[in-house]
C-alpha atoms as a PDB file:
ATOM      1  CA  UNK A   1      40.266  -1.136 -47.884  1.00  0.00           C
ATOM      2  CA  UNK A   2      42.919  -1.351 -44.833  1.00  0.00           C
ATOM      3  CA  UNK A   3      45.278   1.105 -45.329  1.00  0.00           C
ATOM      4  CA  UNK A   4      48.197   1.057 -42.879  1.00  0.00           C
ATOM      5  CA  UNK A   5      48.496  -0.009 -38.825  1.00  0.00           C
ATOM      6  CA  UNK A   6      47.073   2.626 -37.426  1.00  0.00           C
ATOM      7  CA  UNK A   7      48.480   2.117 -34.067  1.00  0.00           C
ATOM      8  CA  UNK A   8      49.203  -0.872 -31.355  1.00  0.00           C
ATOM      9  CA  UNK A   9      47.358  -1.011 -28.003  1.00  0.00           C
ATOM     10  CA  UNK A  10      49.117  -1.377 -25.349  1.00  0.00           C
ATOM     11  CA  UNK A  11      47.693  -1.833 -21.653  1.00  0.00           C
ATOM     12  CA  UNK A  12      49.632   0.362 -18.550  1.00  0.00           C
ATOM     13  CA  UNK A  13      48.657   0.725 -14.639  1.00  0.00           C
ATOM     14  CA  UNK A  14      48.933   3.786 -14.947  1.00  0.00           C
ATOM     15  CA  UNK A  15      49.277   6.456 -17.925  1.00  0.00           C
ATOM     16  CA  UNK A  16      51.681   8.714 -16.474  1.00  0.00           C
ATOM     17  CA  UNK A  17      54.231   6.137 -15.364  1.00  0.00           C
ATOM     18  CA  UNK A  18      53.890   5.021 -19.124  1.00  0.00           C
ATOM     19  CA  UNK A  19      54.772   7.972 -20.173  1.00  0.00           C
ATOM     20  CA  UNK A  20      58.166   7.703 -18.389  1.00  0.00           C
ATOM     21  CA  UNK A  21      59.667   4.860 -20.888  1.00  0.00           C
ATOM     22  CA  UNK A  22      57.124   5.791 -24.212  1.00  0.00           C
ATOM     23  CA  UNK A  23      57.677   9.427 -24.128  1.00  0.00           C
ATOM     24  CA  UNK A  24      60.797  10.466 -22.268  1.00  0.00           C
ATOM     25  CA  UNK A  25      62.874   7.591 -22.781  1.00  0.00           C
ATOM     26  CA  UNK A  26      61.724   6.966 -26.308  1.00  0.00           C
ATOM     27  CA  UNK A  27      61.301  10.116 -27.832  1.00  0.00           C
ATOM     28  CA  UNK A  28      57.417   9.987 -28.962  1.00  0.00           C
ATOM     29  CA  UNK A  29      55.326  12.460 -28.568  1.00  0.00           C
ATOM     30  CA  UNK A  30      52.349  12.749 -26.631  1.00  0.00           C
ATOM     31  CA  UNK A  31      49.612  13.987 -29.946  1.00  0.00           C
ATOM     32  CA  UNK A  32      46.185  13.398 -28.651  1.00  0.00           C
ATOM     33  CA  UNK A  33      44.567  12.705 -24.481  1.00  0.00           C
ATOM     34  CA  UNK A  34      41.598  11.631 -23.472  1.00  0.00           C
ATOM     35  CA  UNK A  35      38.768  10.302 -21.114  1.00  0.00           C
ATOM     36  CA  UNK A  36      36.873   7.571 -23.532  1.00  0.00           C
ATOM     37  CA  UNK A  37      33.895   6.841 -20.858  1.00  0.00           C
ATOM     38  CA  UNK A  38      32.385   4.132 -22.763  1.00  0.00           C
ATOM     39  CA  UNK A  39      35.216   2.254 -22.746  1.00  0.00           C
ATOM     40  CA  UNK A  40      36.535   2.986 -19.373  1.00  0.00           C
ATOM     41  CA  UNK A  41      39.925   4.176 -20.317  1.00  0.00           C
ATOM     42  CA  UNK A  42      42.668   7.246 -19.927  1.00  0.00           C
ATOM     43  CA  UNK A  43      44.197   6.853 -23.357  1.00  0.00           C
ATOM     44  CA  UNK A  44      46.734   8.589 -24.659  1.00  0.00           C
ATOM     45  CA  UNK A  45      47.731   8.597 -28.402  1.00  0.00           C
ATOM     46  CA  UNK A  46      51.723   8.854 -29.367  1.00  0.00           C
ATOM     47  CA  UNK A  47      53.071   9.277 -32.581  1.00  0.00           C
ATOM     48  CA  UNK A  48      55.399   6.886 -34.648  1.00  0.00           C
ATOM     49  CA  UNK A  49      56.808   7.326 -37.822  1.00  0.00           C
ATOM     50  CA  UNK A  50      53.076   7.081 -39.880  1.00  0.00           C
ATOM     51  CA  UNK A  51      51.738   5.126 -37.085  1.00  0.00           C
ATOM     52  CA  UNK A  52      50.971   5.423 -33.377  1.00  0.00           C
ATOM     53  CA  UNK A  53      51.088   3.793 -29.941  1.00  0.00           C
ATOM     54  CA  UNK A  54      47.961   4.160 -28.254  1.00  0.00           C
ATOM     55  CA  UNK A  55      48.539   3.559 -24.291  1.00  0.00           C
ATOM     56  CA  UNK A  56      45.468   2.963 -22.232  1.00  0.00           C
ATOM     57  CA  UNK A  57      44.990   3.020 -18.570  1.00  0.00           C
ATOM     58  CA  UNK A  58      41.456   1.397 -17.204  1.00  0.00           C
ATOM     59  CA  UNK A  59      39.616   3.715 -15.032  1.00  0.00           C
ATOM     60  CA  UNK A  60      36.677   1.449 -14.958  1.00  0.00           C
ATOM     61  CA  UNK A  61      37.064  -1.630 -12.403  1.00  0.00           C
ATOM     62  CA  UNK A  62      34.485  -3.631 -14.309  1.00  0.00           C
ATOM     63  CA  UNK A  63      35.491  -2.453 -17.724  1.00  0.00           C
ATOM     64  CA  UNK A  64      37.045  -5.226 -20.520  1.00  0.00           C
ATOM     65  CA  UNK A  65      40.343  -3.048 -20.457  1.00  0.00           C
ATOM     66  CA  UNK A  66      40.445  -3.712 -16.722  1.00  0.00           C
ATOM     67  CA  UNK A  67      39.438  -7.329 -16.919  1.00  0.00           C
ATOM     68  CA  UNK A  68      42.208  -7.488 -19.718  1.00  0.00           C
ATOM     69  CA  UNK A  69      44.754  -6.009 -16.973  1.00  0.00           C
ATOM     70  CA  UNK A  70      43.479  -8.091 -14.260  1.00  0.00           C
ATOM     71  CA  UNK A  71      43.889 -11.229 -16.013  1.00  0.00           C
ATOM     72  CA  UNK A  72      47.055 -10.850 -18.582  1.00  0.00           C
ATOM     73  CA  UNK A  73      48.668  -8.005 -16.724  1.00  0.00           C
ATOM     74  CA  UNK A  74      50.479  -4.606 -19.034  1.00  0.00           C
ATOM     75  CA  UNK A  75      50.982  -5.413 -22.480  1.00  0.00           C
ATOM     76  CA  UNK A  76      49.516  -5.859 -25.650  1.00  0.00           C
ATOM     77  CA  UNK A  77      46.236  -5.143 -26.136  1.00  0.00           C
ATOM     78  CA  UNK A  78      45.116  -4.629 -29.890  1.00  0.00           C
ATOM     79  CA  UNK A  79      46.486  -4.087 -33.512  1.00  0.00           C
ATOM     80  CA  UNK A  80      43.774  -1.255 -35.369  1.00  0.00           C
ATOM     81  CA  UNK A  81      44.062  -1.027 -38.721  1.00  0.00           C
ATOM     82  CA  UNK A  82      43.237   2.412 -40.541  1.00  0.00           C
ATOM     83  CA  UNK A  83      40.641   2.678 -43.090  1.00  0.00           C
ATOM     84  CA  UNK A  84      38.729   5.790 -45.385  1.00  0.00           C
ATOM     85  CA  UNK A  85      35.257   3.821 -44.339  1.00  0.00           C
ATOM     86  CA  UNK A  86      35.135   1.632 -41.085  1.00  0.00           C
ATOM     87  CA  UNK A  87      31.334   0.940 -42.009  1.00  0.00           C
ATOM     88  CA  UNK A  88      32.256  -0.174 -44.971  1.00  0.00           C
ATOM     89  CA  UNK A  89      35.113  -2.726 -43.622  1.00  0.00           C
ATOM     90  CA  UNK A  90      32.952  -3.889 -41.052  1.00  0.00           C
ATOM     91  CA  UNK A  91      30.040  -4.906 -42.914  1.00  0.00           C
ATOM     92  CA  UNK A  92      32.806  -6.662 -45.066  1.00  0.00           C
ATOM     93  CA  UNK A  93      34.249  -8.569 -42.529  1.00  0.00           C
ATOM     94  CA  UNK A  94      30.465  -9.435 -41.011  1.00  0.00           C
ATOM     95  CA  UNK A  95      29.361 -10.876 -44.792  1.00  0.00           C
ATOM     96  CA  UNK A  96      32.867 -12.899 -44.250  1.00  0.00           C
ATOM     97  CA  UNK A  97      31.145 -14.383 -40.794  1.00  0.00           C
ATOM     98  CA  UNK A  98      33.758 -13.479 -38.539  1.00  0.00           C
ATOM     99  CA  UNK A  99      32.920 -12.936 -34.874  1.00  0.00           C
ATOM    100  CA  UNK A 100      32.400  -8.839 -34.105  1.00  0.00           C
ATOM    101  CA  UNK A 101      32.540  -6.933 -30.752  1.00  0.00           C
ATOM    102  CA  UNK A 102      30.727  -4.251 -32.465  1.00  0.00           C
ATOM    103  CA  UNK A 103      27.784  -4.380 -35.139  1.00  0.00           C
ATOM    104  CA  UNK A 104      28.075  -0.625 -35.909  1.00  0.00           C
ATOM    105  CA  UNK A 105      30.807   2.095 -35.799  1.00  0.00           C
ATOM    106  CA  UNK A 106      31.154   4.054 -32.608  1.00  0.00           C
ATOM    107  CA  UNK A 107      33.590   7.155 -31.658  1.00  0.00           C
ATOM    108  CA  UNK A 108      36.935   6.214 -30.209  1.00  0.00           C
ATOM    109  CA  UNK A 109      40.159   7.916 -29.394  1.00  0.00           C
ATOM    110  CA  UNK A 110      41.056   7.481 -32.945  1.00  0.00           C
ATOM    111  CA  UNK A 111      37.993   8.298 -35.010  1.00  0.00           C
ATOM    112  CA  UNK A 112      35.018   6.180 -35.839  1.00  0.00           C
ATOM    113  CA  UNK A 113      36.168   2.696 -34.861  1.00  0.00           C
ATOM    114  CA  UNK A 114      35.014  -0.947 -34.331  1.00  0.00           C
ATOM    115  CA  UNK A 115      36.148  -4.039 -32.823  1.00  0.00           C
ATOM    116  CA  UNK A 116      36.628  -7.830 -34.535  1.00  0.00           C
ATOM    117  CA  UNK A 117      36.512 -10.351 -31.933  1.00  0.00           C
ATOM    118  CA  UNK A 118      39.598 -12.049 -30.775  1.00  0.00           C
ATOM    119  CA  UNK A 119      38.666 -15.362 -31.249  1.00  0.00           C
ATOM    120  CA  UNK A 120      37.830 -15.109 -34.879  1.00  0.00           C
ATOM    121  CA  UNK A 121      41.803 -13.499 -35.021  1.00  0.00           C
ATOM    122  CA  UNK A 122      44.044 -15.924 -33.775  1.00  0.00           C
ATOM    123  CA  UNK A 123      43.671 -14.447 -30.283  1.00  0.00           C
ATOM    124  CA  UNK A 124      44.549 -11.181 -31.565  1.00  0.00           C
ATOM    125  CA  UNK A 125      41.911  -8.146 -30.852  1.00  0.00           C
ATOM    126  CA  UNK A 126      41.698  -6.244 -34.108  1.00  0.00           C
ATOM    127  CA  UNK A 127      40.134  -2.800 -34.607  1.00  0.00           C
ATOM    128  CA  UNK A 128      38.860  -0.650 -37.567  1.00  0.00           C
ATOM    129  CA  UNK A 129      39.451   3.140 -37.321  1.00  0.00           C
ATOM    130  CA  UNK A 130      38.353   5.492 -39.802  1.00  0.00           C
ATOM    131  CA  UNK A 131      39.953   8.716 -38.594  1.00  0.00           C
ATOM    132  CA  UNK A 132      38.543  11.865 -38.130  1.00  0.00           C
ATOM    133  CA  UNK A 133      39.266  14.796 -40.616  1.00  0.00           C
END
């Protein structure tokens, strides 16, 4: 069962520079960094009331987040949704036949995630995250 948002994506040039509106001019703090090879970002995890913004910065040229960049420029990226069993949800939403990025779990900045194509969302990219304890 989906329990809250979990946190919005949002797309930057360059994490740092982010940093200057989200954290210093905002107020959030900075909770969680990280390197997350497989998916070719710098992300960065700030918190929100119960939620987060998660801020990611492509390190990969011919990664999807820098495609994403490339082609829509800084912005919105993804809504995740939080959940106590992302294996669970996704083999839920696969039974439902809607269009996956991911057939199985994998770690991610924000636990044991997945991705729902956009296509099957209204153009929206949706994610699963089961957080870690």
């Amino acid at each position: 069962m989906l329990r809250k948002i979990h946190h919005v994506g949002i797309v930057v040039r360059n994490l740092e520079e982010a940093f200057g509106f989200y954290r210093d001019t905002l107020g959030l703090p900075v909770h969680k960094t990280a390197v997350v090879e497989d998916q070719g970002v710098k992300a960065a995890l700030l918190t929100i009331g119960q939620s987060e913004i998660e801020l990611l910065e492509p390190i990969n040229p011919n990664g999807g987040v820098a495609k994403f960049l490339e082609r829509r420029g800084e912005g919105l990226h993804h809504i995740c949704f939080e959940t106590d069993d992302v294996a669970a949800e996704l083999a839920a939403t696969k039974a439902k036949g809607i269009d996956l990025i991911d057939q199985a779990p994998r770690k991610g900045l924000a636990g044991m995630i997945c991705f729902l194509h956009p296509r099957a969302n209204h153009g929206v990219l949706v994610e699963y995250a089961q957080p870690f304890d």
